[in-house]
PDB file of N, CA and C in Angstrom:
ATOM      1  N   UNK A   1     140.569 123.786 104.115  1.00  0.00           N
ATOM      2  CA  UNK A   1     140.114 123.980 105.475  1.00  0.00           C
ATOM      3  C   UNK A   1     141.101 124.870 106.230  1.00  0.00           C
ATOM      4  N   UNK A   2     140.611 126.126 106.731  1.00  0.00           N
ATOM      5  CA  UNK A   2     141.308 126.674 107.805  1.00  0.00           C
ATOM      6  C   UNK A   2     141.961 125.793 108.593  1.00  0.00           C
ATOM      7  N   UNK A   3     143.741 126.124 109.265  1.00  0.00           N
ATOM      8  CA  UNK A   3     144.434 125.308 110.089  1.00  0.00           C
ATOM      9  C   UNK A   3     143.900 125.824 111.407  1.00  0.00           C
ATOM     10  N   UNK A   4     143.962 127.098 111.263  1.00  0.00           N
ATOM     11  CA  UNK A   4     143.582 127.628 112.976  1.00  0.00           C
ATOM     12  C   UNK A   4     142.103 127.625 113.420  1.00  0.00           C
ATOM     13  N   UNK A   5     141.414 128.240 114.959  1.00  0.00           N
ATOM     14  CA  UNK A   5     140.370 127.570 115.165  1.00  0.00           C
ATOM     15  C   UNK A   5     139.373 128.708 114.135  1.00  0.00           C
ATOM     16  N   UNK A   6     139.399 129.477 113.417  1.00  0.00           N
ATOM     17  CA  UNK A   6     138.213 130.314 112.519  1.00  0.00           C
ATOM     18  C   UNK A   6     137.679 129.116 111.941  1.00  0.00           C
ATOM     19  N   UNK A   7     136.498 129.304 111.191  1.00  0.00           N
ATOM     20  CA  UNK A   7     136.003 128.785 110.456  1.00  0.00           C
ATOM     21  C   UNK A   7     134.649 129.817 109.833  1.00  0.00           C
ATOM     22  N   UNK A   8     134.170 129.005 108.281  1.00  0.00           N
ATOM     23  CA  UNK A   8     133.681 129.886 107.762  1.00  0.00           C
ATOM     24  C   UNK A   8     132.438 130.077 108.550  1.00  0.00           C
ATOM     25  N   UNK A   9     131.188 130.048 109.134  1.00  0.00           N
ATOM     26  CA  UNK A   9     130.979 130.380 110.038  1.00  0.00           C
ATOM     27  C   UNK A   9     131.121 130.521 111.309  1.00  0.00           C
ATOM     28  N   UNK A  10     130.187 131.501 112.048  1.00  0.00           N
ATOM     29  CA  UNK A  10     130.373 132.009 112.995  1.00  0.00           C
ATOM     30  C   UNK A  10     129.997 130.167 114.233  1.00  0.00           C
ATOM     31  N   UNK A  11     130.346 130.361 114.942  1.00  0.00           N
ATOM     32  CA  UNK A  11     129.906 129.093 116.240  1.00  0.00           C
ATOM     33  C   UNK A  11     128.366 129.133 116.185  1.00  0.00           C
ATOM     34  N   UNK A  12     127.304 130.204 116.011  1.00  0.00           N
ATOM     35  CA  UNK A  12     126.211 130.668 116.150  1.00  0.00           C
ATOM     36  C   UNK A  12     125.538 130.294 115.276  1.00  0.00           C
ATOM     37  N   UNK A  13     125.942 129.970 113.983  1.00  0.00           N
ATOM     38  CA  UNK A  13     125.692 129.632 112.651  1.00  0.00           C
ATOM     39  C   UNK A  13     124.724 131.273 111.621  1.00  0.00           C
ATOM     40  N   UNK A  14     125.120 131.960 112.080  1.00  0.00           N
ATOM     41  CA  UNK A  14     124.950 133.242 111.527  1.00  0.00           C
ATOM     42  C   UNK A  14     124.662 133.180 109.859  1.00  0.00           C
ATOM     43  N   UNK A  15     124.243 131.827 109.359  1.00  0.00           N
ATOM     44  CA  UNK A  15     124.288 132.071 107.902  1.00  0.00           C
ATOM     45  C   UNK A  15     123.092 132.760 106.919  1.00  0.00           C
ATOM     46  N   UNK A  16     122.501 133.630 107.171  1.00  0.00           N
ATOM     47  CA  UNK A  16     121.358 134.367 106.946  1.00  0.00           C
ATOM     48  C   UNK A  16     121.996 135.974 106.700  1.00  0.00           C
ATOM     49  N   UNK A  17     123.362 136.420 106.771  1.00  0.00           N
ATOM     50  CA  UNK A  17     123.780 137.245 106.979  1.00  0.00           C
ATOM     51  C   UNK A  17     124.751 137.249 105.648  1.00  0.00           C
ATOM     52  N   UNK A  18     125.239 135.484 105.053  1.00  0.00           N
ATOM     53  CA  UNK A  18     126.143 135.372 104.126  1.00  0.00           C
ATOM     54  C   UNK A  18     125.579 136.261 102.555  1.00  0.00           C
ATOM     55  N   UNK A  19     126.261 136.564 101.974  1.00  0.00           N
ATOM     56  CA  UNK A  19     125.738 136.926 100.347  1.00  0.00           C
ATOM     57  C   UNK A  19     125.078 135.714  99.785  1.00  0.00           C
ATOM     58  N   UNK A  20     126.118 135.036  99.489  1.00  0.00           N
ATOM     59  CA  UNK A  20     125.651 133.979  99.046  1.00  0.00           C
ATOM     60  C   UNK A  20     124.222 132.912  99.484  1.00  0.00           C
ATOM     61  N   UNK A  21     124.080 132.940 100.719  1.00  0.00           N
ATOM     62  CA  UNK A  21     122.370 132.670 101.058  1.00  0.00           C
ATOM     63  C   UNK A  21     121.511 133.764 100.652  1.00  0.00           C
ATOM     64  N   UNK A  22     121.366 135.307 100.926  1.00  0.00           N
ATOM     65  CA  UNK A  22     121.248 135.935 100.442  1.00  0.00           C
ATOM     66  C   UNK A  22     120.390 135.618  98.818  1.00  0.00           C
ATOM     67  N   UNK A  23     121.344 135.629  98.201  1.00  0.00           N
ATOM     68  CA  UNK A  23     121.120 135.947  96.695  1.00  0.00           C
ATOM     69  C   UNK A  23     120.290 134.406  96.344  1.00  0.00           C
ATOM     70  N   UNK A  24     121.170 132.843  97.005  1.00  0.00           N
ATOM     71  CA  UNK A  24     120.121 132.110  96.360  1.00  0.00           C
ATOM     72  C   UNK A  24     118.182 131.944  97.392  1.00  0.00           C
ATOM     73  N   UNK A  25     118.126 132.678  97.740  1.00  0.00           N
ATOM     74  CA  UNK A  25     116.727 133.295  98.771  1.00  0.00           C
ATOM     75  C   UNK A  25     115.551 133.644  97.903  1.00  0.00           C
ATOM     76  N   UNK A  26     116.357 134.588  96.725  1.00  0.00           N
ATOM     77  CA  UNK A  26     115.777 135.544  96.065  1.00  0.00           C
ATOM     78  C   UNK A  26     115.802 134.918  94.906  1.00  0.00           C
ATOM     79  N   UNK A  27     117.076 133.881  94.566  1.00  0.00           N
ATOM     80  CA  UNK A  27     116.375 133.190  93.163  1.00  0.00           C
ATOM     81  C   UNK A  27     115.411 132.228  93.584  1.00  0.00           C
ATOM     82  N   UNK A  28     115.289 131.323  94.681  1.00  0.00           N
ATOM     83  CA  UNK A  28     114.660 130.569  95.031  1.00  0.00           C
ATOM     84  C   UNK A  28     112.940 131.199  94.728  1.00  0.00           C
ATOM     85  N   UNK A  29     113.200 132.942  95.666  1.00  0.00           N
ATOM     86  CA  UNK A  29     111.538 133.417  95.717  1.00  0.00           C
ATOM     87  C   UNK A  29     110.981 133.580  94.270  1.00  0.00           C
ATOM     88  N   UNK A  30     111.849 133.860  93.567  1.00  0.00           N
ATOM     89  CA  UNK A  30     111.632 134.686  92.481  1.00  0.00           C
ATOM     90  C   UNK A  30     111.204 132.972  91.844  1.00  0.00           C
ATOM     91  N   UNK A  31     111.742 131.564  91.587  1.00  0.00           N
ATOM     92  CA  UNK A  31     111.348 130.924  90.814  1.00  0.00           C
ATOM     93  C   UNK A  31     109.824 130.029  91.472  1.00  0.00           C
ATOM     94  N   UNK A  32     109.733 130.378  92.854  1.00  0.00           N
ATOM     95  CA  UNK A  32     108.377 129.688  92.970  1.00  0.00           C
ATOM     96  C   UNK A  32     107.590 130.675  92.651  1.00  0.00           C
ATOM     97  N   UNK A  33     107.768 132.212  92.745  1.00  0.00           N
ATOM     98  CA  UNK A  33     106.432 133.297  92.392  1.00  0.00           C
ATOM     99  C   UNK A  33     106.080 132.744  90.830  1.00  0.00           C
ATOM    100  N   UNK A  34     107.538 132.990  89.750  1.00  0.00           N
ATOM    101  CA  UNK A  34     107.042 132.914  88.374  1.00  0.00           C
ATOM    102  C   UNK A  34     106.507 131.431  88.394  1.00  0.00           C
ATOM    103  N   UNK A  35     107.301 130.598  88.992  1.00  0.00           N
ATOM    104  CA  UNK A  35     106.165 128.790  88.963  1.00  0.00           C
ATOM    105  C   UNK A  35     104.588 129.048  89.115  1.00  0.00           C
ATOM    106  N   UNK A  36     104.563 129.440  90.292  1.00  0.00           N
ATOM    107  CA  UNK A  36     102.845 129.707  90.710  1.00  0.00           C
ATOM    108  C   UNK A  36     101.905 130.295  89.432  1.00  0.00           C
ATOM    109  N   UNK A  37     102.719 131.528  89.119  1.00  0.00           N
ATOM    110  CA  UNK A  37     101.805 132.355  88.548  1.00  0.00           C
ATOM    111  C   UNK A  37     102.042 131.388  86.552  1.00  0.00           C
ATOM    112  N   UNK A  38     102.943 130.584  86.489  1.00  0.00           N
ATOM    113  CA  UNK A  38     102.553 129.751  85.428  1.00  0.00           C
ATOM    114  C   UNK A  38     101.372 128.579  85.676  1.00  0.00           C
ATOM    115  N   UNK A  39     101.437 128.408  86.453  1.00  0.00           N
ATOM    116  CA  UNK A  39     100.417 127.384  86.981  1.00  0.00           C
ATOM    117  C   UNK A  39      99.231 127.604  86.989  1.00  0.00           C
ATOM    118  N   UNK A  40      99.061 129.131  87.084  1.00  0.00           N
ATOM    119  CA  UNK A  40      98.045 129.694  87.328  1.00  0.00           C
ATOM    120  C   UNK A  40      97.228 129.836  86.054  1.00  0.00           C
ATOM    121  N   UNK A  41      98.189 130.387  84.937  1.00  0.00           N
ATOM    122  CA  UNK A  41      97.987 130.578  83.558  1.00  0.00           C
ATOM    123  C   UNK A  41      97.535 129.044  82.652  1.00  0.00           C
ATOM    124  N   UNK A  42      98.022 128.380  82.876  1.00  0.00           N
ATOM    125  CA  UNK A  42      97.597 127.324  82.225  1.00  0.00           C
ATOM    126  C   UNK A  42      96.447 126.338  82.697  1.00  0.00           C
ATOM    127  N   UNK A  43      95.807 126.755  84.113  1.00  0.00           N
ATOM    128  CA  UNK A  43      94.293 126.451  84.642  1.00  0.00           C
ATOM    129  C   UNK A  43      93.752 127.510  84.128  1.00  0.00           C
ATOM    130  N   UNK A  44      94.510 128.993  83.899  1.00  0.00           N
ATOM    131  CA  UNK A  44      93.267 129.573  82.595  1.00  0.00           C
ATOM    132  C   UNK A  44      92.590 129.106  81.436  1.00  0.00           C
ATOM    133  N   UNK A  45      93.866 128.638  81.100  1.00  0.00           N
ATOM    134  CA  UNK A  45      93.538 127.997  79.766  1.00  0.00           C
ATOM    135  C   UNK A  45      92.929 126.714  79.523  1.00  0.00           C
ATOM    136  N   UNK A  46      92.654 125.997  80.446  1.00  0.00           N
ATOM    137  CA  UNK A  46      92.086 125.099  80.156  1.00  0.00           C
ATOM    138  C   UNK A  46      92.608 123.813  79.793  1.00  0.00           C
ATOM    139  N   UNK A  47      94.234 123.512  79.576  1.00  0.00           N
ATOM    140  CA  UNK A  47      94.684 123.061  79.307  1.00  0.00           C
ATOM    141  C   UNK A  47      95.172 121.709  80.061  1.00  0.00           C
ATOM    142  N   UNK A  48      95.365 121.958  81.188  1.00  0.00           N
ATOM    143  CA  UNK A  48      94.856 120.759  82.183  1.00  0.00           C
ATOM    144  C   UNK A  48      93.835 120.264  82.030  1.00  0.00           C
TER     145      UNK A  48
END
């Protein structure tokens, strides 16, 4: 923990700006698109 008053965010909570939210955003989007579109594939098939 920082001694002085900084801290890792801003007072505002600015965290939409971090890399790290950032990047897990995009694994997040990226694993419900490929979820969906498996979901999708296997009500093709009939398999349900």
């Amino acid at each position: 923990m920082p001694t002085d008053n900084s801290s890792f965010l801003a007072p505002k909570g600015d965290y939409k700006n971090l890399i790290a939210f950032q990047k897990s955003e995009c694994i997040y989007d990226i694993t419900c698109y490929c979820l969906s579109n498996i979901g999708a594939l296997v009500l093709d098939w009939g398999v349900v």
